[in-house]
N, C-alpha and C. Protein backbone atom coordinates (compact mmCIF):
# COMPACT_ATOMS: atom_id res chain seq x y z
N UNK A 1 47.07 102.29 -32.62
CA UNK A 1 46.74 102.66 -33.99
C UNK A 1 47.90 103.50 -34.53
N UNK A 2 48.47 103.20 -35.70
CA UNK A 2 49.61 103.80 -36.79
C UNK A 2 49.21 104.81 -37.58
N UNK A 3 49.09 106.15 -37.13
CA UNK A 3 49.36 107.00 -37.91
C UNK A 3 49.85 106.77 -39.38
N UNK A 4 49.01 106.59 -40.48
CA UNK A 4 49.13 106.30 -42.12
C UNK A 4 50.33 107.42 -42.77
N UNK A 5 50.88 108.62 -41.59
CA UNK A 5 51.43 108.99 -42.51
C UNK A 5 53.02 109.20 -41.87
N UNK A 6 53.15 108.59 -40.70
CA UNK A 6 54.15 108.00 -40.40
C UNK A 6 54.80 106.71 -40.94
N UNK A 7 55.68 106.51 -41.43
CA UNK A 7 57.06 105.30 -42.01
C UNK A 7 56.78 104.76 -40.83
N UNK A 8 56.78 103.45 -41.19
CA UNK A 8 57.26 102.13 -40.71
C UNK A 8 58.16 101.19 -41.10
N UNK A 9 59.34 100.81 -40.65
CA UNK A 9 60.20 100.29 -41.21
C UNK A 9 60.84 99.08 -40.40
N UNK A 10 60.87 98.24 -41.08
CA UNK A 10 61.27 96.94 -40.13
C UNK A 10 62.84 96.55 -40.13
N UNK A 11 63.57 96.85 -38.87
CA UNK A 11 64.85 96.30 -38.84
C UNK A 11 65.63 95.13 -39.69
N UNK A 12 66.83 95.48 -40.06
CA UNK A 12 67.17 93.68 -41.74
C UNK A 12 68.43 94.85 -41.77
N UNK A 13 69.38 93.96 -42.29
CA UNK A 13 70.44 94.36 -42.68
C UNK A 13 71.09 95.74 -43.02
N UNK A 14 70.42 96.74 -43.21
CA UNK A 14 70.55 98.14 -43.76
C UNK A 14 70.11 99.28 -42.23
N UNK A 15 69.67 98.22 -41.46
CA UNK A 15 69.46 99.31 -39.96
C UNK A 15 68.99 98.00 -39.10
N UNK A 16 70.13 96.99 -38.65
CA UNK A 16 69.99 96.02 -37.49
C UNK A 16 69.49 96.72 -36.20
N UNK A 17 68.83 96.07 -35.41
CA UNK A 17 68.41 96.09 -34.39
C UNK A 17 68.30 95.09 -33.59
N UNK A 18 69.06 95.08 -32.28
CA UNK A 18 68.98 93.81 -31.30
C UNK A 18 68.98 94.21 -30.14
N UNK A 19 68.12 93.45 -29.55
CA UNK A 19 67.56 93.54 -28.36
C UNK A 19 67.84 92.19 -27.12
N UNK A 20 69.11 92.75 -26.09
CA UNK A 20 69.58 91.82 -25.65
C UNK A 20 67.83 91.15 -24.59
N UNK A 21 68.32 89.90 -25.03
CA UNK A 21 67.39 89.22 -24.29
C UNK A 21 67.79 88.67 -22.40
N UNK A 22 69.06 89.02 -21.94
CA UNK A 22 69.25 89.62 -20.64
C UNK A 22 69.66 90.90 -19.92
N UNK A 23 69.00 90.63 -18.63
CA UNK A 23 68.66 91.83 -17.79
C UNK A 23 70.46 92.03 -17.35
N UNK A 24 70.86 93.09 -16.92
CA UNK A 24 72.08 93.86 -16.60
C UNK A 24 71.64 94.89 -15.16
N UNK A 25 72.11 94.60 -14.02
CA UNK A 25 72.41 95.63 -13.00
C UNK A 25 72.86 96.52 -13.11
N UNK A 26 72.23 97.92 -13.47
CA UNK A 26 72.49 99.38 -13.09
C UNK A 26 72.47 100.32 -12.32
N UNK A 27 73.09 101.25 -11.98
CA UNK A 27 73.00 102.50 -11.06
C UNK A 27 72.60 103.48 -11.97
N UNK A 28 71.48 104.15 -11.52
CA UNK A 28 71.52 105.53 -12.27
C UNK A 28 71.94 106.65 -11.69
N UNK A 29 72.45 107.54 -12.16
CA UNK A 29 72.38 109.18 -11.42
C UNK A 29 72.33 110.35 -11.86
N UNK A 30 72.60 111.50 -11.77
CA UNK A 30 72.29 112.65 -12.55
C UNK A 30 72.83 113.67 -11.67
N UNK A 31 73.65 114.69 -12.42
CA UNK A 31 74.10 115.89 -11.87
C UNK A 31 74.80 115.39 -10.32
N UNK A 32 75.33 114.52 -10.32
CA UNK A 32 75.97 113.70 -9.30
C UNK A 32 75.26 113.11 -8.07
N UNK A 33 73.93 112.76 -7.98
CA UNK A 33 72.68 112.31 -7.23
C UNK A 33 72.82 111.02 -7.74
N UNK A 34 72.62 110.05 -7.01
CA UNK A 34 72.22 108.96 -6.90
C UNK A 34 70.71 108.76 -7.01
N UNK A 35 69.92 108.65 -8.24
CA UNK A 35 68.56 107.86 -8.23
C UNK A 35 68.24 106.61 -8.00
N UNK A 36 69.25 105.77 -8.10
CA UNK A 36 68.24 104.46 -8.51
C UNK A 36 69.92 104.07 -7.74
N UNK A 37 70.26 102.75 -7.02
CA UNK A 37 71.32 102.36 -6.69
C UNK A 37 71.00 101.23 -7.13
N UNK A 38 69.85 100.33 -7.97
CA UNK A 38 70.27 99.14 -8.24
C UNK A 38 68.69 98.73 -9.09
N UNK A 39 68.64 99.16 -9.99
CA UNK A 39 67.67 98.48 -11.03
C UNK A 39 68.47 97.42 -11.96
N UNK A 40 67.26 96.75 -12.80
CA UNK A 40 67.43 96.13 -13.82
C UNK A 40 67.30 96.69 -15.47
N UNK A 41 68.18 96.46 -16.55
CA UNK A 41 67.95 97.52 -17.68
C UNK A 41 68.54 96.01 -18.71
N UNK A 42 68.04 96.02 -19.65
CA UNK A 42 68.31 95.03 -21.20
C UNK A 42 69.04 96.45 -22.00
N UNK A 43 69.88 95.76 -22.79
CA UNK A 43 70.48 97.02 -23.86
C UNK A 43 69.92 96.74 -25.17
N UNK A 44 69.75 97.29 -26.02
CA UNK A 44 68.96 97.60 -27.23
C UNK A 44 70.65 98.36 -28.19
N UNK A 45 70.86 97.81 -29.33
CA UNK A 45 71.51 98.07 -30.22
C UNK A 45 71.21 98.30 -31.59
N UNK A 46 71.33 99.09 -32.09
CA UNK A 46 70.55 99.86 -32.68
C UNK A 46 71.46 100.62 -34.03
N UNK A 47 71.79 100.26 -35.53
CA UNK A 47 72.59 100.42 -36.27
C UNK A 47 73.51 100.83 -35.44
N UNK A 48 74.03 102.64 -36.27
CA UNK A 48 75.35 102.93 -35.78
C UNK A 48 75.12 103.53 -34.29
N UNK A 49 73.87 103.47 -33.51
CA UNK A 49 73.70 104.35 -32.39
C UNK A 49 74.27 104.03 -31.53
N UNK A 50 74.92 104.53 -30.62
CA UNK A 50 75.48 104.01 -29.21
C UNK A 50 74.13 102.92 -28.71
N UNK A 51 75.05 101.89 -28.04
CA UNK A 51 73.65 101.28 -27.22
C UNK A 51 73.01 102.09 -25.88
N UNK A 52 71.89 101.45 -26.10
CA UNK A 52 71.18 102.37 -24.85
C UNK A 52 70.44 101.51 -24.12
N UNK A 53 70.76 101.37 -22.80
CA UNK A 53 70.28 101.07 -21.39
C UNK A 53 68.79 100.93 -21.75
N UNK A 54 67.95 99.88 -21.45
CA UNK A 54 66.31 100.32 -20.69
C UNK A 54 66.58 100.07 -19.58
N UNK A 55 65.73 101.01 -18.96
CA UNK A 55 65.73 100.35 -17.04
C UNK A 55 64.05 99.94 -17.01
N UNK A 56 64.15 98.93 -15.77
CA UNK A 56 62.74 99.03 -15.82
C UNK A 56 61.63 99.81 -15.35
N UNK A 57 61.12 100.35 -15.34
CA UNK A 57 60.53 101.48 -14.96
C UNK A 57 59.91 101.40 -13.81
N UNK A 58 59.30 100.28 -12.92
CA UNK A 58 59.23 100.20 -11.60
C UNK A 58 60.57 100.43 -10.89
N UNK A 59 61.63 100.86 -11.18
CA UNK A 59 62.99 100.80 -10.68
C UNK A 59 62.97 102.74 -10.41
N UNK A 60 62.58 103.01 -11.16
CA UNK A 60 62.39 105.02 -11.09
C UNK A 60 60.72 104.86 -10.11
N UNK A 61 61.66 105.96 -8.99
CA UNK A 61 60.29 106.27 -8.16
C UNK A 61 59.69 107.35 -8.99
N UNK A 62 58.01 107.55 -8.94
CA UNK A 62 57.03 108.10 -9.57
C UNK A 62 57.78 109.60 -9.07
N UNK A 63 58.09 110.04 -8.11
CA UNK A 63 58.23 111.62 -7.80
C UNK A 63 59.28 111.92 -8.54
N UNK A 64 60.08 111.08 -9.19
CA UNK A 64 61.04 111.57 -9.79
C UNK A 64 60.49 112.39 -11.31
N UNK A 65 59.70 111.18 -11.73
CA UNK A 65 59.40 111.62 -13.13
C UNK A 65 57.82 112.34 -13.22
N UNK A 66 57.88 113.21 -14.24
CA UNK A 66 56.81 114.03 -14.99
C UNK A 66 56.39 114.07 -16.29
N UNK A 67 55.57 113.22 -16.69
CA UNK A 67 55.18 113.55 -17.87
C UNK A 67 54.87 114.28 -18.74
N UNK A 68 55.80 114.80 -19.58
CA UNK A 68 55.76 115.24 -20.44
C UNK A 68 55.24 115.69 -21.60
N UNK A 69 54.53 116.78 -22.78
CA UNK A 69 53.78 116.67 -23.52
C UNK A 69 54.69 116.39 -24.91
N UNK A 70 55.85 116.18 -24.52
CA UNK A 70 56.78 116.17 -25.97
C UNK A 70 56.84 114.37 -26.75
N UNK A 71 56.53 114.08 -27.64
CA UNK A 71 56.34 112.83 -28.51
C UNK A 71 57.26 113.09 -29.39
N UNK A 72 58.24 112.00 -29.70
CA UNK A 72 58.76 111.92 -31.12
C UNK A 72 58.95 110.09 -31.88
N UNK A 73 58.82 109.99 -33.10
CA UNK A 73 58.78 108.96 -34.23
C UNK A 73 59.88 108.16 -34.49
N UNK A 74 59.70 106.99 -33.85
CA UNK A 74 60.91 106.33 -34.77
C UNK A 74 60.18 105.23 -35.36
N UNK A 75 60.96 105.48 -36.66
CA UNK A 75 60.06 104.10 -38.09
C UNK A 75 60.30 102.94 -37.92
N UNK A 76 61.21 102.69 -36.58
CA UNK A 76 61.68 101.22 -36.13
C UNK A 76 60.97 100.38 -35.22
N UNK A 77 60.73 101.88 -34.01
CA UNK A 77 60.24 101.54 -32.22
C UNK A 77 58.61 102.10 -32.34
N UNK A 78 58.47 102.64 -32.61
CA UNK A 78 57.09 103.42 -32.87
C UNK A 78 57.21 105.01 -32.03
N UNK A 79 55.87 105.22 -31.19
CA UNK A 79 55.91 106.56 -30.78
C UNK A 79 56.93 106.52 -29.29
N UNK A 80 57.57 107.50 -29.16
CA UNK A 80 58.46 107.64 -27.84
C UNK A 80 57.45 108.73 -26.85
N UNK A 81 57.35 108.47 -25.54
CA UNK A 81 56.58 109.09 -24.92
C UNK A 81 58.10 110.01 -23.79
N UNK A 82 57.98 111.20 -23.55
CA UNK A 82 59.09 111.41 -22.38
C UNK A 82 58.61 111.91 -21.10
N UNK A 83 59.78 112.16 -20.38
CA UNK A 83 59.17 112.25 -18.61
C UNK A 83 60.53 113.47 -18.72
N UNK A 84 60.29 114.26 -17.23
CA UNK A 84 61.14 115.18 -16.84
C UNK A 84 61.85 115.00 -15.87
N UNK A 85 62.61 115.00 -15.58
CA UNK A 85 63.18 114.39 -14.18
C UNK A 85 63.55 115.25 -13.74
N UNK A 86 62.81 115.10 -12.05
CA UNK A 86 63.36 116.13 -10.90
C UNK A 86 63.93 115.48 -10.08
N UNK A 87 65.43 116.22 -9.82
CA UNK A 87 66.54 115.54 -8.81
C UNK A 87 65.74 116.01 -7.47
N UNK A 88 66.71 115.45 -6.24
CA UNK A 88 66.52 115.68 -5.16
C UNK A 88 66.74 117.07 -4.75
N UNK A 89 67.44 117.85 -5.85
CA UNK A 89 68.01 118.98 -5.06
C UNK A 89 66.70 120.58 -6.09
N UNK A 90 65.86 119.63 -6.71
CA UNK A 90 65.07 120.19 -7.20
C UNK A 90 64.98 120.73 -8.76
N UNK A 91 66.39 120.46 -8.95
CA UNK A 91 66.62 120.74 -10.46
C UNK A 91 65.94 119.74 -11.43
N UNK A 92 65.70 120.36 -12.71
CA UNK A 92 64.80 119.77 -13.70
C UNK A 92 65.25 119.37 -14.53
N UNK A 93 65.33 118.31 -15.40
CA UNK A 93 66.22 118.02 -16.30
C UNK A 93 64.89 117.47 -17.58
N UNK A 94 64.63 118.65 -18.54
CA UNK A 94 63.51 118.70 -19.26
C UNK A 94 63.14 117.70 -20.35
N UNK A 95 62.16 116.72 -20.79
CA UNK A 95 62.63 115.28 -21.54
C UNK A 95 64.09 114.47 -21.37
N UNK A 96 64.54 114.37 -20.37
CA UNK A 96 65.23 113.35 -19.95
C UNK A 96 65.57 112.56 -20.31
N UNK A 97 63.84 111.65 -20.43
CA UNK A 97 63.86 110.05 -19.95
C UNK A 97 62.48 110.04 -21.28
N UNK A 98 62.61 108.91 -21.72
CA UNK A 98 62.04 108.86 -23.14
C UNK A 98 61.50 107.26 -22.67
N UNK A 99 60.44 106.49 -23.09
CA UNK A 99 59.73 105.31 -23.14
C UNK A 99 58.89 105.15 -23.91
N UNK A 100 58.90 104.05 -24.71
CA UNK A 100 57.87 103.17 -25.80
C UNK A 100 56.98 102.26 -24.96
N UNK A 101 55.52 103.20 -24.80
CA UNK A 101 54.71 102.08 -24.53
C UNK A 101 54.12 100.87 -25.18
N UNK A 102 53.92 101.47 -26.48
CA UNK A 102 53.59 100.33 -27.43
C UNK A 102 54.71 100.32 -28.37
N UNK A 103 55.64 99.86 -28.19
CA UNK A 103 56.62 99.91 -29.16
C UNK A 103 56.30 98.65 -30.39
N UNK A 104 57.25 98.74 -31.79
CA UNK A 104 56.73 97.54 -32.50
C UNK A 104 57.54 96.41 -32.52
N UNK A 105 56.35 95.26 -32.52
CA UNK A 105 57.06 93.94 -32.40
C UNK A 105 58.60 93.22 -32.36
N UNK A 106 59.25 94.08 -33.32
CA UNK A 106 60.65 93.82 -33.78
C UNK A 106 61.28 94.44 -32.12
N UNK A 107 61.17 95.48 -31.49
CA UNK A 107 61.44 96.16 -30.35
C UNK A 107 60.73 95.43 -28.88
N UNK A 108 59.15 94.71 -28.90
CA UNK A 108 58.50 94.51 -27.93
C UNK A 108 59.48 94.57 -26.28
N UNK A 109 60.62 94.17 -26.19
CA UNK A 109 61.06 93.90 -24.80
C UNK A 109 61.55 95.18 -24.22
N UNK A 110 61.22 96.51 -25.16
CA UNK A 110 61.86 97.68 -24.71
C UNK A 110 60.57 98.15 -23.98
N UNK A 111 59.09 97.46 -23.58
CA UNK A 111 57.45 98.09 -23.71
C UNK A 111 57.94 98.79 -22.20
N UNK A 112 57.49 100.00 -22.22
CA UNK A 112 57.40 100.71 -20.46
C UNK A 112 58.52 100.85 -20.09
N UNK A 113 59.73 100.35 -20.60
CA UNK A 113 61.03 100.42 -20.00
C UNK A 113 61.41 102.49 -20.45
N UNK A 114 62.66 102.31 -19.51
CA UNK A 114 62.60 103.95 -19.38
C UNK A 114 64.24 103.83 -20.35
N UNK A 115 64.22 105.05 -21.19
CA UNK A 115 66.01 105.16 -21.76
C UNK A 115 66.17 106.57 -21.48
N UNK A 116 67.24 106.66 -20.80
CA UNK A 116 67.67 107.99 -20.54
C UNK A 116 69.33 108.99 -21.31
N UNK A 117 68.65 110.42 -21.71
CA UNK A 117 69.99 110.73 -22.37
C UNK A 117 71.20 110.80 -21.94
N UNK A 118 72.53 110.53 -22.18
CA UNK A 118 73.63 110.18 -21.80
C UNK A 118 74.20 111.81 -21.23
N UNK A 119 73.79 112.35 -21.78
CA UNK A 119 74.30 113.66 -21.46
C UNK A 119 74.02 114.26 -20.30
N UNK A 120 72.72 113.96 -20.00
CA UNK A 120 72.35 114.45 -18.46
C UNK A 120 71.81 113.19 -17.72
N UNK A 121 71.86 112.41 -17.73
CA UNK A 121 71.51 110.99 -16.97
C UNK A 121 72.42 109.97 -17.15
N UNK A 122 73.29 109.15 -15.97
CA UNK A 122 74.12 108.22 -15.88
C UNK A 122 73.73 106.99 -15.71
N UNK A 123 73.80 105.89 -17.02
CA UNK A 123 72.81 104.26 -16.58
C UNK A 123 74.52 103.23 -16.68
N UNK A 124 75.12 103.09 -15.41
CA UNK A 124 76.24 102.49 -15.36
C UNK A 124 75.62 100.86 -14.76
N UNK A 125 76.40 100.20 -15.37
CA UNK A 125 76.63 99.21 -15.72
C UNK A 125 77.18 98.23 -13.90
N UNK A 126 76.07 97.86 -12.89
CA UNK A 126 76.86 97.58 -11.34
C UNK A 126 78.15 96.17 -11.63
């Protein structure tokens, strides 16, 4: 259900959006830890935004991530849900990792996939 007083706005020429329809081999890591040595992630392009990695989210073990109470809006993807990620060495890295469970139609192949910020999380390209 859509919040009536949230924008909705459908991707077209003035804010493109594409959503590669193949999967890409990634490594993730963080603070120089190795999480993930070999998931699958689609890239999502997105006007002027850098592209951004999904991984699939069976690819992140559950102890890593924590759910989060922080939500934010996009008039494109719908609601973003985030997680916290705890490294191995115990450090916290606070909304992290961001995912659209119900994302909208124009977006659908991003659903459950995980995107992580570039600044503190590494989604390289194997």
């Amino acid at each position: 259900m859509t919040d009536t007083n949230r924008p909705v706005l459908q991707p077209g020429p003035e804010h493109p959006i594409h959503v590669s329809d193949q999967e890409i081999d990634v490594v993730i890591s963080a603070r120089g830890e190795l999480l993930v040595s070999e998931a699958r992630a689609i890239e999502l392009k997105e006007h002027v935004y850098a592209p951004v990695l999904y991984v699939d989210r069976a690819a992140i073990e559950p102890r890593f991530l924590e759910r989060s109470e922080h939500t934010s809006w996009c008039p494109y993807k719908g609601e973003a849900n985030y997680f916290h990620l705890t490294l191995e060495s115990g450090e916290r890295l606070e909304n992290a990792v961001w995912t659209y469970e119900t994302p909208f139609e124009a977006v659908a192949p991003i659903r459950n996939r995980l995107g992580f910020y570039p600044d503190r999380v590494e989604v390289t390209p194997r």
